[in-house]
Protein backbone atom coordinates (compact mmCIF):
# COMPACT_ATOMS: atom_id res chain seq x y z
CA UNK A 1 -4.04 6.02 -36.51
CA UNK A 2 -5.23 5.64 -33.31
CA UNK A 3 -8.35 3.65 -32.58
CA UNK A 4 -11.03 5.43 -29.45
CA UNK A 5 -11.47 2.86 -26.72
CA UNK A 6 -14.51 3.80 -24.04
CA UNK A 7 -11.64 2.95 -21.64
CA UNK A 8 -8.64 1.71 -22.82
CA UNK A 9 -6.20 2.20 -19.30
CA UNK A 10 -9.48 0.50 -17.02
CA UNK A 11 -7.93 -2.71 -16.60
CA UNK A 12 -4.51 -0.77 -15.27
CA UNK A 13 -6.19 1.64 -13.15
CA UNK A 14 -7.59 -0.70 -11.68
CA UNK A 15 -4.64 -2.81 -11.22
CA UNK A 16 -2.98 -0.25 -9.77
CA UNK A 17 -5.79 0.38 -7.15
CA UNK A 18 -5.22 -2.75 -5.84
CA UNK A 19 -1.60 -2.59 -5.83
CA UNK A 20 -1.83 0.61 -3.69
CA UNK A 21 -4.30 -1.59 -1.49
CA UNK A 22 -2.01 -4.29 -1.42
CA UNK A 23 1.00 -1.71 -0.32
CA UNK A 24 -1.03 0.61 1.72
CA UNK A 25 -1.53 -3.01 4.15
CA UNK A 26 2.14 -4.09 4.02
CA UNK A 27 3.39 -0.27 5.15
CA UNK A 28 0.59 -0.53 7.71
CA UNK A 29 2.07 -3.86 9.26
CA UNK A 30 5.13 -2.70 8.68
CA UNK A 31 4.58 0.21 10.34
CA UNK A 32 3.34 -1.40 13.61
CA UNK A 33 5.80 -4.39 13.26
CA UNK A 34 9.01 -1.53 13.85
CA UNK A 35 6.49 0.47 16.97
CA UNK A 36 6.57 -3.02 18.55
CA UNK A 37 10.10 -3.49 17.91
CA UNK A 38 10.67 -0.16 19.40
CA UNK A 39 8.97 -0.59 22.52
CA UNK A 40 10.63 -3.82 23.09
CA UNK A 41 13.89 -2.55 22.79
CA UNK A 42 13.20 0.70 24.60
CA UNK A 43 10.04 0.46 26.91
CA UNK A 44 7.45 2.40 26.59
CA UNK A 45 7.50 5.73 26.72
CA UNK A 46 5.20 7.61 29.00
């Protein structure tokens, strides 16, 4: 039998927002960290 919580997953969803917080930020760094890398290998690019 299953019991009826008002919100049973909560405490994961919410979890998981941060997480994608968390990993949005790192891609974002990463992101610039390899543009940077880029232009110090190549130049810039006009």
């Amino acid at each position: 039998m299953k019991t009826t919580l008002s919100h049973p997953n909560q405490p994961t969803i919410e979890s998981l927002q941060a997480q994608i917080e968390e990993l949005t930020a790192k891609v974002s760094w990463y992101e610039e960290q390899f543009r940077l890398s880029q232009q110090k290998q190549f130049g810039t690019s006009n």
